[in-house]
Protein backbone atom coordinates (compact mmCIF):
# COMPACT_ATOMS: atom_id res chain seq x y z
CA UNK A 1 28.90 8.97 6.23
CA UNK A 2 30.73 11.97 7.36
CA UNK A 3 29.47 14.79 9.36
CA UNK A 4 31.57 17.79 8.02
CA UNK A 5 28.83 20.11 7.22
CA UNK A 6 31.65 21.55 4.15
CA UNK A 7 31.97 17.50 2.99
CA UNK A 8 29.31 18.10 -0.35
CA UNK A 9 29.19 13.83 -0.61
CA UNK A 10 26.47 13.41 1.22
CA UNK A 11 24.18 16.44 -0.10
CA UNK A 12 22.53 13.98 -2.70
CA UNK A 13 20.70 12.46 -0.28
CA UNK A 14 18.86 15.23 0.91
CA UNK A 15 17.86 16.68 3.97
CA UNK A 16 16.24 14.10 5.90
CA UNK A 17 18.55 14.64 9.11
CA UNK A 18 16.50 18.04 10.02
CA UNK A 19 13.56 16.16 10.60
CA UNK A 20 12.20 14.35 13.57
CA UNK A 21 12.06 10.84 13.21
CA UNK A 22 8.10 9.94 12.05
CA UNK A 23 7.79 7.74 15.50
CA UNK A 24 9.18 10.21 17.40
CA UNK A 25 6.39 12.88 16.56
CA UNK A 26 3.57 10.48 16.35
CA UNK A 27 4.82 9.75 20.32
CA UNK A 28 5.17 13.03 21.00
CA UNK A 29 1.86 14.44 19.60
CA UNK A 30 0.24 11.03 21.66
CA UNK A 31 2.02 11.79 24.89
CA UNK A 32 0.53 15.47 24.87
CA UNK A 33 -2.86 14.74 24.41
CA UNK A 34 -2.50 12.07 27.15
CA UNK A 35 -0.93 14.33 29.28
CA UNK A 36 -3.65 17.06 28.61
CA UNK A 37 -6.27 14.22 29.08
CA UNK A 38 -5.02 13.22 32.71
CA UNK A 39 -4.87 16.52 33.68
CA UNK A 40 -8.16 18.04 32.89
CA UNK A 41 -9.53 14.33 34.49
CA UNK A 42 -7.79 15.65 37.57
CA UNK A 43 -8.86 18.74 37.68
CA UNK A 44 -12.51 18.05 36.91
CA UNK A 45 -12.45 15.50 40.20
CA UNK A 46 -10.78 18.62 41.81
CA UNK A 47 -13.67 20.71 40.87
CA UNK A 48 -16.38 17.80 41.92
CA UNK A 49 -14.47 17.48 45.36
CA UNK A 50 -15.08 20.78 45.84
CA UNK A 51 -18.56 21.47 45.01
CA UNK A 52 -19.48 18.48 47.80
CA UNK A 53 -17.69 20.80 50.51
């Protein structure tokens, strides 16, 4: 397959190259919410550490 964006051979196909790979979002979307997760844990034992000050 060539990569020559003037190269009109491979324009039958489509254009599934400007999209993320399915996996690759679903991972994405799953690593955020984790990420949010973790951090509001944290902060809530931040906030409970403080109260018992």
């Amino acid at each position: 397959m060539s990569h020559d964006p003037l190269d009109k051979r491979g324009a039958a196909g489509g254009r599934r190259e400007d999209r993320f790979p399915r996996g690759l979002v679903i991972r994405l979307f799953a690593y955020l919410i984790a990420g949010h997760i973790v951090a509001a844990f944290l902060y809530l034992l931040f906030l409970v550490g403080a109260q018992n000050q």
